[in-house]
C-alpha atoms as a PDB file:
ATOM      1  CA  UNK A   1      56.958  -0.105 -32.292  1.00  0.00           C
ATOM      2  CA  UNK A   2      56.265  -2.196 -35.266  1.00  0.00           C
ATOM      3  CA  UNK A   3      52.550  -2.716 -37.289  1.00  0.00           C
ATOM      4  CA  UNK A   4      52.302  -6.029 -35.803  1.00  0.00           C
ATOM      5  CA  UNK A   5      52.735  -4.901 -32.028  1.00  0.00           C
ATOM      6  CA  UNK A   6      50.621  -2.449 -32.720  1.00  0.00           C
ATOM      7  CA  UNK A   7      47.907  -4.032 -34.052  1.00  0.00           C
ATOM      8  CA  UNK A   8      48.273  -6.731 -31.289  1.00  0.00           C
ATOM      9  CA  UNK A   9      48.182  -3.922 -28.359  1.00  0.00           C
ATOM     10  CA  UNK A  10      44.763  -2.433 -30.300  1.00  0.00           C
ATOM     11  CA  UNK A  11      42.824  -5.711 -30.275  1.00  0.00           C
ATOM     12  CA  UNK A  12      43.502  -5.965 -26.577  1.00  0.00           C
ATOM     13  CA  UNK A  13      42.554  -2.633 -26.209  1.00  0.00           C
ATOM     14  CA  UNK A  14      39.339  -3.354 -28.142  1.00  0.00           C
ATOM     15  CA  UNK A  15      38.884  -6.503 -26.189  1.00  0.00           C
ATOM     16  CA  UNK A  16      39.671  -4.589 -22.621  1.00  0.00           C
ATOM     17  CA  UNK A  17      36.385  -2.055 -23.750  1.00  0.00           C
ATOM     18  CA  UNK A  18      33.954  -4.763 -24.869  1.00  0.00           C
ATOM     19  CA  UNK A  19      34.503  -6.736 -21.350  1.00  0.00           C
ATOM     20  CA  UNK A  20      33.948  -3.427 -20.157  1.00  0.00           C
ATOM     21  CA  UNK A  21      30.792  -3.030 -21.314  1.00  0.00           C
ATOM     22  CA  UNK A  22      29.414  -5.998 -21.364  1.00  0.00           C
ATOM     23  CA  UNK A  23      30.189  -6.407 -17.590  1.00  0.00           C
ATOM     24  CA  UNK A  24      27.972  -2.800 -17.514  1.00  0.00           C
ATOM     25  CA  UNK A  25      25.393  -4.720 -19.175  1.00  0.00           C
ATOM     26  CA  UNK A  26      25.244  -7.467 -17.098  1.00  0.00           C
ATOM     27  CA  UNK A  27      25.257  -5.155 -14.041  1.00  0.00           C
ATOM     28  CA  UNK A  28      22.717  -3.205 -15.533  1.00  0.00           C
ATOM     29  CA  UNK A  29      20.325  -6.261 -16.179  1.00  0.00           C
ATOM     30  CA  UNK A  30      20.738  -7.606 -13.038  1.00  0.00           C
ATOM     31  CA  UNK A  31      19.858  -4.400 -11.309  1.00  0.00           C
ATOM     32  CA  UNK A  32      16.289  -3.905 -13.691  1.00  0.00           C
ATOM     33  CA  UNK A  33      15.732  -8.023 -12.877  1.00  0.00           C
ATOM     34  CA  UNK A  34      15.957  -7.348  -9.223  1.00  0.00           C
ATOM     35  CA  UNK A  35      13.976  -3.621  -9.286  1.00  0.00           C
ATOM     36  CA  UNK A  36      11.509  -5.473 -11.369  1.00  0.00           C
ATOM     37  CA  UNK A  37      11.020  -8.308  -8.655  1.00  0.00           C
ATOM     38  CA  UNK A  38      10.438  -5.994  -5.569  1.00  0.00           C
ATOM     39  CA  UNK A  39       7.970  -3.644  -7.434  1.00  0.00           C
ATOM     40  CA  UNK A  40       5.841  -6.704  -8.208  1.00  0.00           C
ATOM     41  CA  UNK A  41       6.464  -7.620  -4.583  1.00  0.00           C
ATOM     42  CA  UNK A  42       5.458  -4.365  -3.288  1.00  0.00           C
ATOM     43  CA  UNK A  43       2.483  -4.576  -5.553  1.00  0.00           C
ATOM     44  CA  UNK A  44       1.550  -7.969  -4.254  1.00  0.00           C
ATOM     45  CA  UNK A  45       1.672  -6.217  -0.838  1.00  0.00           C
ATOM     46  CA  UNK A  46      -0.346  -3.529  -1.937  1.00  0.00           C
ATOM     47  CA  UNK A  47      -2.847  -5.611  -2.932  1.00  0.00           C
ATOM     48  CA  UNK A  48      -2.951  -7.748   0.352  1.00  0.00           C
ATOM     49  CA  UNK A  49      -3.096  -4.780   2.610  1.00  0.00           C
ATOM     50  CA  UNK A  50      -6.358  -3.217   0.236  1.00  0.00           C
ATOM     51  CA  UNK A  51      -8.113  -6.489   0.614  1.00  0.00           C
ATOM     52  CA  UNK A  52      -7.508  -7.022   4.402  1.00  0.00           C
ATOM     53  CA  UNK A  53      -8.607  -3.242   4.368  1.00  0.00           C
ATOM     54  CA  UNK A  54     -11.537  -3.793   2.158  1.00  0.00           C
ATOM     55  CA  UNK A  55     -12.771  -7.042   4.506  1.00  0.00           C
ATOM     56  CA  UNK A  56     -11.917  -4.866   7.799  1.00  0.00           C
ATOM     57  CA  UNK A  57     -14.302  -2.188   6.312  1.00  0.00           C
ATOM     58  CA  UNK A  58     -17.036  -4.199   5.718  1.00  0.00           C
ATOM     59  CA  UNK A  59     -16.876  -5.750   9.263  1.00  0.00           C
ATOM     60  CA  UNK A  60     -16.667  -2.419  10.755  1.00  0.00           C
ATOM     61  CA  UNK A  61     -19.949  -0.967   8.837  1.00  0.00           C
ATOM     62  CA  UNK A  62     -21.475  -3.983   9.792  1.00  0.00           C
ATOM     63  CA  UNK A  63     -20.905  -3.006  13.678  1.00  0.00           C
ATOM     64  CA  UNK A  64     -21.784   0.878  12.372  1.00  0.00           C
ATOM     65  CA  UNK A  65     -24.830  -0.259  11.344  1.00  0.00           C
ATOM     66  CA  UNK A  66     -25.889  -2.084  14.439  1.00  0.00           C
ATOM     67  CA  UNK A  67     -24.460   0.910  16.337  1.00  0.00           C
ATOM     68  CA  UNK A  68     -26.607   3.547  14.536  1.00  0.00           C
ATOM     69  CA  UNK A  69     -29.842   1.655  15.386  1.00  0.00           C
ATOM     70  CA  UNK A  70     -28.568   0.581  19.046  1.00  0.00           C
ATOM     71  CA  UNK A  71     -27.922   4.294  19.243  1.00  0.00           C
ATOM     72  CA  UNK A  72     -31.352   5.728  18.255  1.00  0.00           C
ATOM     73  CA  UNK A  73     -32.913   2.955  20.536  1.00  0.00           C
ATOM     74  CA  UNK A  74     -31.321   4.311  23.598  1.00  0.00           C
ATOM     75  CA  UNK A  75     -31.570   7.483  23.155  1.00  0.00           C
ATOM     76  CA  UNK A  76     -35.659   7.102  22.511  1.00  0.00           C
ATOM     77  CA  UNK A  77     -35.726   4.945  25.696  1.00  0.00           C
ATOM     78  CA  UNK A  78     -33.725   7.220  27.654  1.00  0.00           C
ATOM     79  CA  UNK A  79     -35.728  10.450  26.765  1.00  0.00           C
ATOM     80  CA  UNK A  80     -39.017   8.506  27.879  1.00  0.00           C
ATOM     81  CA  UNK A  81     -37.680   7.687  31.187  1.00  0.00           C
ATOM     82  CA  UNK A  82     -35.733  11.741  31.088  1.00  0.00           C
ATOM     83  CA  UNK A  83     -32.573  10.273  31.724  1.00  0.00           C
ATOM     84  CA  UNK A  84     -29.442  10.792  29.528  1.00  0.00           C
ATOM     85  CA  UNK A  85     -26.610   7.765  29.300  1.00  0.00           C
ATOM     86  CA  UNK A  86     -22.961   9.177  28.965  1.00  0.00           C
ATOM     87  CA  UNK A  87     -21.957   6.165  26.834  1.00  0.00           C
ATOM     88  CA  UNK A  88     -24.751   7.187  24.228  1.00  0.00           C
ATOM     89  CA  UNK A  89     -22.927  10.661  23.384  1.00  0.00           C
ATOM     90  CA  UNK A  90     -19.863   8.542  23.358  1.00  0.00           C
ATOM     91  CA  UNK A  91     -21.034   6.002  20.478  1.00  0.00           C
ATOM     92  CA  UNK A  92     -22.363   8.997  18.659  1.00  0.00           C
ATOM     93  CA  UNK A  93     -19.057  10.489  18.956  1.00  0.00           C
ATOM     94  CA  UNK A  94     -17.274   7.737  17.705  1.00  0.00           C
ATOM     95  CA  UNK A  95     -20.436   7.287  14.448  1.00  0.00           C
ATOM     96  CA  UNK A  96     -19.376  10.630  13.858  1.00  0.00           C
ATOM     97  CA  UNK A  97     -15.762   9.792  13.387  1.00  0.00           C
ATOM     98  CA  UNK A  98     -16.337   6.723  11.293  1.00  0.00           C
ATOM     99  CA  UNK A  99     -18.629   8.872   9.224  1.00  0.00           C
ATOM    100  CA  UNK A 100     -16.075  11.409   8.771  1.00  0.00           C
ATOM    101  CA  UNK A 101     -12.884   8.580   8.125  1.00  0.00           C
ATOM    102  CA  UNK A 102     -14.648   6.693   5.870  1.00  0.00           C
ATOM    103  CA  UNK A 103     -15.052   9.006   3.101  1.00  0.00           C
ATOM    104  CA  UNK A 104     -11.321   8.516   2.779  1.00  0.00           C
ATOM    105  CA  UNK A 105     -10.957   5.372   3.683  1.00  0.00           C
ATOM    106  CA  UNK A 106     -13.706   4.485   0.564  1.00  0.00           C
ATOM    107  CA  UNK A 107     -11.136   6.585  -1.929  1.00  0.00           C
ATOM    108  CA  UNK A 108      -8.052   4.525  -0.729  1.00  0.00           C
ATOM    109  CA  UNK A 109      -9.737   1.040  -0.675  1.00  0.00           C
ATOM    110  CA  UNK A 110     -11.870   0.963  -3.932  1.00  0.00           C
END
């Protein structure tokens, strides 16, 4: 084989590996571009679900709150007539649960 074939076969060669790469490249970007989109999307989701969360809890204390007092009514009304109401140890039941759940909920929400 002469120089000039040679030197003709080792530019395409060259040319062959730089396509090569740059098609990587290109693959490569493409794949950060669209990894880059769905972690902002599943950020944006994040975010919707805490604030739908965040309004949920504050609706929910808002019924605790009534609860607790509707609660301590009953059972004050119920011990002066010496009855007992099933439903009351029911609704404390379920207090006692939100009590408990919220602590967590608090650390995941805020």
């Amino acid at each position: 084989m002469d120089n000039k074939t040679k030197e003709i076969l080792q530019k395409f060669s060259t040319q062959k590996v730089e396509l090569s790469i740059a098609s990587e490249l290109k693959k490569l970007e493409k794949e950060l571009d669209k990894g880059r989109d769905d972690l902002m999307q599943f950020a944006t989701d994040a975010r919707d679900a805490i604030a739908k969360g965040v309004r949920e809890m504050n609706r929910v204390d808002s019924v605790y709150s009534v609860s607790k007092k509707m609660l301590s009514d009953a059972i004050a009304k119920a011990k002066k007539l010496g009855v007992e109401i099933p439903e009351a140890k029911q609704l404390k039941q379920a207090i006692n649960a939100y009590e408990q759940q919220k602590k967590t909920l608090t650390k995941v929400l805020k």
